[in-house]
Protein backbone atom coordinates (compact mmCIF):
# COMPACT_ATOMS: atom_id res chain seq x y z
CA UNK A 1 4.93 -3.14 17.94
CA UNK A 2 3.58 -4.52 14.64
CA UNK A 3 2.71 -3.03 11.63
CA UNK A 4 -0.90 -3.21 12.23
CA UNK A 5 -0.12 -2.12 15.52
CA UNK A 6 0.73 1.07 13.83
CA UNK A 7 -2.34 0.91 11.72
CA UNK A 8 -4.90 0.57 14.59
CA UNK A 9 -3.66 2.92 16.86
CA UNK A 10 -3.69 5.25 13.84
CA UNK A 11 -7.58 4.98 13.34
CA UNK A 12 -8.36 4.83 17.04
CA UNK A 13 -6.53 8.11 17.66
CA UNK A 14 -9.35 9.69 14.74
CA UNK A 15 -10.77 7.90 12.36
CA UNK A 16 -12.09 10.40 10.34
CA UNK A 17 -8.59 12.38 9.71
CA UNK A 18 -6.90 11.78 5.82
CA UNK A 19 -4.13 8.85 5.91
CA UNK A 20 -3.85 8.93 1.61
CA UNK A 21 -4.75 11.28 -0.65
CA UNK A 22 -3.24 9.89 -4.26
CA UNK A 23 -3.18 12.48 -7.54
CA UNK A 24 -2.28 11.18 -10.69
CA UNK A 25 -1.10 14.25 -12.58
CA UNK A 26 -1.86 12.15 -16.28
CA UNK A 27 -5.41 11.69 -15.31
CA UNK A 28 -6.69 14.62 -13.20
CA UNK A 29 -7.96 11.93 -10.87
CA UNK A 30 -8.01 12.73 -6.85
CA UNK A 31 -9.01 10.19 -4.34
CA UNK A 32 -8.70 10.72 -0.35
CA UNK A 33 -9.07 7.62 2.18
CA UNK A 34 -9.80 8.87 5.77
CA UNK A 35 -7.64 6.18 8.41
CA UNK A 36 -10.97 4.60 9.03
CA UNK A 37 -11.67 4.46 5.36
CA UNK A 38 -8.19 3.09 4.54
CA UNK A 39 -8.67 0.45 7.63
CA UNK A 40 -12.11 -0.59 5.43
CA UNK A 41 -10.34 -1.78 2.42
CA UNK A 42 -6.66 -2.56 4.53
CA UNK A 43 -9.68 -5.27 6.07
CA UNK A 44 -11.56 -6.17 3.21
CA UNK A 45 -8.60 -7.30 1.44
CA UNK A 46 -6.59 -9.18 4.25
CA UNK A 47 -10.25 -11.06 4.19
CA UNK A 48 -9.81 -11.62 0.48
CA UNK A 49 -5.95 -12.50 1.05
CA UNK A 50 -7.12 -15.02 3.75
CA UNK A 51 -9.79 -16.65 3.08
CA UNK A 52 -10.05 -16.77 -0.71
CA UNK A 53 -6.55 -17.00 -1.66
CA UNK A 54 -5.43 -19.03 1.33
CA UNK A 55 -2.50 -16.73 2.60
CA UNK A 56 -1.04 -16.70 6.04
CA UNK A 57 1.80 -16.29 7.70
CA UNK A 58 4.70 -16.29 5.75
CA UNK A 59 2.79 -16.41 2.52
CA UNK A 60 4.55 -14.32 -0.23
CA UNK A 61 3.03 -11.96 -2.04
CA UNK A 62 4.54 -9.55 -4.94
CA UNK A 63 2.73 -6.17 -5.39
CA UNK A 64 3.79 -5.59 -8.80
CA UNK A 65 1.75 -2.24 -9.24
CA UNK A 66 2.77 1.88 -9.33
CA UNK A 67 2.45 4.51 -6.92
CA UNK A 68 -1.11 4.28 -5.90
CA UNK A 69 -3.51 4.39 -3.08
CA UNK A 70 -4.81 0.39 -4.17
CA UNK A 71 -0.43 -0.35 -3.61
CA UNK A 72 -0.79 0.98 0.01
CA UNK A 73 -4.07 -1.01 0.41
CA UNK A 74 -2.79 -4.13 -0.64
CA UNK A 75 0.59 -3.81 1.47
CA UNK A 76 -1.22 -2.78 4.51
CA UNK A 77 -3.43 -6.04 4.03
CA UNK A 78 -0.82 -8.49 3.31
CA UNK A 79 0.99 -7.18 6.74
CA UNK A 80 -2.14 -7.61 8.05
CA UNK A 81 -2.23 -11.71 7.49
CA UNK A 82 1.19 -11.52 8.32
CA UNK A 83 2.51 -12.04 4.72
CA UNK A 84 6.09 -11.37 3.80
CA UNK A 85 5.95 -8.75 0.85
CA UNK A 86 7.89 -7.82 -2.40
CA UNK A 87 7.63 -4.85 -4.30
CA UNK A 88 10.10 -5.44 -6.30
CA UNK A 89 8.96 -9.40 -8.16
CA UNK A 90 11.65 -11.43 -9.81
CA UNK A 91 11.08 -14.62 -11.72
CA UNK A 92 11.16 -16.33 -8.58
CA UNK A 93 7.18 -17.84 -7.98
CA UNK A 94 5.46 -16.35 -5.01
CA UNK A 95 2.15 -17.39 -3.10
CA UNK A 96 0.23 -14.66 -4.68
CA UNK A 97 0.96 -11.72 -7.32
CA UNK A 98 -0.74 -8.48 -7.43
CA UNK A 99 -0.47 -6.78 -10.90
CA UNK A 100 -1.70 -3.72 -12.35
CA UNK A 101 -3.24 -3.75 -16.09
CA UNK A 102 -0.04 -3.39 -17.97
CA UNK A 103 0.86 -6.77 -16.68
CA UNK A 104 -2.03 -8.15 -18.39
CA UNK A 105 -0.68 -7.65 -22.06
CA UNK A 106 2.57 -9.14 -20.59
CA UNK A 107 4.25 -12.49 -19.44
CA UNK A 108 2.19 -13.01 -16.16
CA UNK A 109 4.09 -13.57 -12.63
CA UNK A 110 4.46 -17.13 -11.67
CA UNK A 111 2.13 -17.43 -8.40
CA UNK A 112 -0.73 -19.56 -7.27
CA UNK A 113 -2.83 -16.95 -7.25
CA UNK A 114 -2.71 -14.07 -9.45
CA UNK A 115 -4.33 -10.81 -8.93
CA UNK A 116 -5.25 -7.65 -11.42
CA UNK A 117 -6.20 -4.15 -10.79
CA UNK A 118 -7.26 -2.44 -13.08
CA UNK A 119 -6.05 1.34 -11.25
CA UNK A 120 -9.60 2.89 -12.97
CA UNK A 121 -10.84 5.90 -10.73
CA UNK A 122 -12.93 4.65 -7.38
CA UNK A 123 -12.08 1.22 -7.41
CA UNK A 124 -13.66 0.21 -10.34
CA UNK A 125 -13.52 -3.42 -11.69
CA UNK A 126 -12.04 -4.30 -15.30
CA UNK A 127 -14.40 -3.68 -18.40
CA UNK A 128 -13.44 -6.44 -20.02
CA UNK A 129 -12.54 -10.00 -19.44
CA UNK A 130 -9.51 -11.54 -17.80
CA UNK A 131 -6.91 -14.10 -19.23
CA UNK A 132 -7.82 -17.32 -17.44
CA UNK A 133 -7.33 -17.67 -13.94
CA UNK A 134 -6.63 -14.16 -12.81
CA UNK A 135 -8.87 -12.89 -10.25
CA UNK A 136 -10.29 -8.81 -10.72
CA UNK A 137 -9.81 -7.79 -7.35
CA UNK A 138 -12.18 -4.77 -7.62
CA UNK A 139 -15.08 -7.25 -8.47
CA UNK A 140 -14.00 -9.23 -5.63
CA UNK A 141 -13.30 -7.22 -2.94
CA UNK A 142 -16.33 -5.64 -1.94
CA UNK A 143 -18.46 -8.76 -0.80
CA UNK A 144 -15.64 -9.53 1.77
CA UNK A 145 -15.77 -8.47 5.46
CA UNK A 146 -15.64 -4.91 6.77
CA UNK A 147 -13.62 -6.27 9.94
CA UNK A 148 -10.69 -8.82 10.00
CA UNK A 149 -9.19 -11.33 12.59
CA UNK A 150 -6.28 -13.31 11.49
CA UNK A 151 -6.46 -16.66 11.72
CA UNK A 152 -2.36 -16.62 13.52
CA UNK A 153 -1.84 -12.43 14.01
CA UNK A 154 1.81 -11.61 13.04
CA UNK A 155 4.19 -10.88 15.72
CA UNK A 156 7.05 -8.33 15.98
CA UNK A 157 9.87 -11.05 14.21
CA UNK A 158 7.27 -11.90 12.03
CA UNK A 159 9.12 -11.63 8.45
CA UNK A 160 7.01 -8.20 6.41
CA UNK A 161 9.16 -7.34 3.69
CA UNK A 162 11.85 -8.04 1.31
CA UNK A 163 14.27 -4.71 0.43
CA UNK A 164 17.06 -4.86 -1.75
CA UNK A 165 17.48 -9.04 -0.65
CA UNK A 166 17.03 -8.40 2.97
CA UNK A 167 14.35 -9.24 4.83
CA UNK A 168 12.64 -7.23 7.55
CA UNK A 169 10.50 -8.15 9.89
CA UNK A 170 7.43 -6.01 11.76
CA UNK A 171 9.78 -4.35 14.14
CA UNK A 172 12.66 -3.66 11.49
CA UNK A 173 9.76 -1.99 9.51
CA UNK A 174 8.24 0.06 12.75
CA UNK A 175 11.61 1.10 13.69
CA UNK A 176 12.53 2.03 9.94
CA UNK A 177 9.74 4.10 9.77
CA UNK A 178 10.07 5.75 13.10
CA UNK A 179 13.90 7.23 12.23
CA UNK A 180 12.13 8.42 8.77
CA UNK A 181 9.61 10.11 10.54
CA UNK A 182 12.12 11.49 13.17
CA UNK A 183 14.19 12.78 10.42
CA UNK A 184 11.29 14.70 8.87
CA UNK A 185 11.65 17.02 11.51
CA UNK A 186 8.02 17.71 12.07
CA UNK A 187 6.70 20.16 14.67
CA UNK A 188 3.28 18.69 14.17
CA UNK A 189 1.25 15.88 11.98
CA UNK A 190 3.16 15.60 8.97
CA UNK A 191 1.57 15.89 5.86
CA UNK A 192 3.96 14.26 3.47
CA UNK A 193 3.97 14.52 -0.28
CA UNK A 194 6.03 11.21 -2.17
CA UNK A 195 5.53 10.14 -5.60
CA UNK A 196 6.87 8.58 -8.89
CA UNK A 197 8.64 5.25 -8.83
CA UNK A 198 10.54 5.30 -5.46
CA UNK A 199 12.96 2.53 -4.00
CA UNK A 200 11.40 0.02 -1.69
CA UNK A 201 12.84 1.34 1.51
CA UNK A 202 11.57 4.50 1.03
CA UNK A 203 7.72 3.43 0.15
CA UNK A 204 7.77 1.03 2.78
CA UNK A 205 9.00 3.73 5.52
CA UNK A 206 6.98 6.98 4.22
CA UNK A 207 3.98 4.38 4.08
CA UNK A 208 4.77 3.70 7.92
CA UNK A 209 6.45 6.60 8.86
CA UNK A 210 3.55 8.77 8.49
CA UNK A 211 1.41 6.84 10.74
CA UNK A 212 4.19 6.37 13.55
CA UNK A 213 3.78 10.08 13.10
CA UNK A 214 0.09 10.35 13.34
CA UNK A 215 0.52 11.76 9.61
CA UNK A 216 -1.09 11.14 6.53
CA UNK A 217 0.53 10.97 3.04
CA UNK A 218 0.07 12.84 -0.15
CA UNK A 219 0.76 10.26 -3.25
CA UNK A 220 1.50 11.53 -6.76
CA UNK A 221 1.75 9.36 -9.79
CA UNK A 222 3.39 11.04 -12.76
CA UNK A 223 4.79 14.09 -10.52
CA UNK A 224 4.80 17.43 -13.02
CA UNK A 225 6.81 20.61 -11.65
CA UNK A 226 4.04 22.71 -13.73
CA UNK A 227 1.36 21.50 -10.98
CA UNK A 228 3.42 20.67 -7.58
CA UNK A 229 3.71 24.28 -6.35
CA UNK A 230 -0.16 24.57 -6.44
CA UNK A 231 -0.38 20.66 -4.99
CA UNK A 232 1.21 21.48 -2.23
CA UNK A 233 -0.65 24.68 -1.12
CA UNK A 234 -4.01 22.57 -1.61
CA UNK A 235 -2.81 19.80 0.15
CA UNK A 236 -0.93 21.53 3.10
CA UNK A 237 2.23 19.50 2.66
CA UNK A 238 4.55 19.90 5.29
CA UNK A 239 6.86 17.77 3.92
CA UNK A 240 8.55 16.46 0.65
CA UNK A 241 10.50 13.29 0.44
CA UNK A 242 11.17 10.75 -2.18
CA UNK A 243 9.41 12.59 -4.70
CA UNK A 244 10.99 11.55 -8.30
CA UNK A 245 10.04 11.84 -11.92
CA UNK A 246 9.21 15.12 -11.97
């Protein structure tokens, strides 16, 4: 199975049930994607990835961003085109960077293509101008297709990810996220709460995990102790993993 494997037998099973719901404790702000809503934007953006910044397979692409629902969007998409991703960037160029808007009052990534989000509530594009050459994705996104076909679909040994300098391909990462999701214990759909900045093994597999088991995933930025207690009541967490910077 591959990763979008996971992803389409996810909405198919109900489309309408919650797959992210992402808090950020700073801010106040809430946001809930349905699986069918998530699918949307998983789509629009592998469209984006594919046929505006010319990825494919193999194509590299560092998601440079925080704990947020846009991060599980864009990872999603890239696995999607059958891009091999890295969450963690080095100095090392890549085929396309995806950068949040502290990056923009920093050195820049070295990539062919790079990428900004600005993180605002709903999606919303930048206010201001760019530096030259880097794409607003929320401005972009939107006028690309609602359904996508890659051009050469990735395959099980299709190379997805990069953790801690080894690679993993689509069934490494399915069968990752099926002993997380084992391990969880779950007597029925988990509803798992994660949050702060987490290794890369564990936001790749709670990511995954959940759908494998027909889950959905509760995503804090800036986890508070004050507020987690009530969180979790409102959110009907069932489970708690990787959950730092409290």
């Amino acid at each position: 199975m591959t990763i979008p494997n996971l992803l389409a037998d996810a909405v198919a099973r109900d489309p309408a049930r919650p797959l992210l719901t992402f808090y950020d404790l700073a801010t106040g702000e809430r946001v809930e994607l349905s699986r069918a809503t998530t699918a949307n934007w998983v789509a629009k953006t592998a469209n984006m990835l594919q046929d505006s910044l010319a990825a494919g397979p193999a194509s590299t692409v560092a998601i440079d961003l925080p704990p947020h629902w846009e991060r599980a969007v864009w990872m999603l998409a890239a696995w999607e085109v059958g891009c091999v991703v890295h969450l963690s960037p080095t100095d090392t160029a890549y085929d396309v960077a995806v950068v949040g808007p502290e990056a923009l009052d920093a050195t820049l990534p070295s990539a062919d293509e790079v990428v900004a989000l600005s993180l605002r509530p709903l999606g919303a594009r930048f206010a201001g101008p760019l530096p030259p050459g880097v794409i607003d994705y929320n401005a972009e996104v939107l006028g690309h297709g609602d359904h996508f076909a890659a051009y050469d679909p990735p395959g099980k040994q299709t190379a997805a990810v990069v953790v801690s300098g080894d690679e993993w391909n689509h069934d490494d990462c399915v069968a990752a996220a099926e002993r997380r999701a084992a391990g969880w214990r779950a007597t029925a759909p988990p509803r798992v709460l994660t949050g702060g900045p987490t290794a890369d093994a564990d936001t790749v597999e709670i990511l995954l995990g959940a759908l494998a088991a027909d889950g959905s995933v509760v995503l804090v930025a800036h986890p508070r102790d004050d507020r987690l207690d009530a969180l979790k009541t409102d959110e009907h967490v069932t489970v708690v993993d990787a959950l730092h910077g409290r």
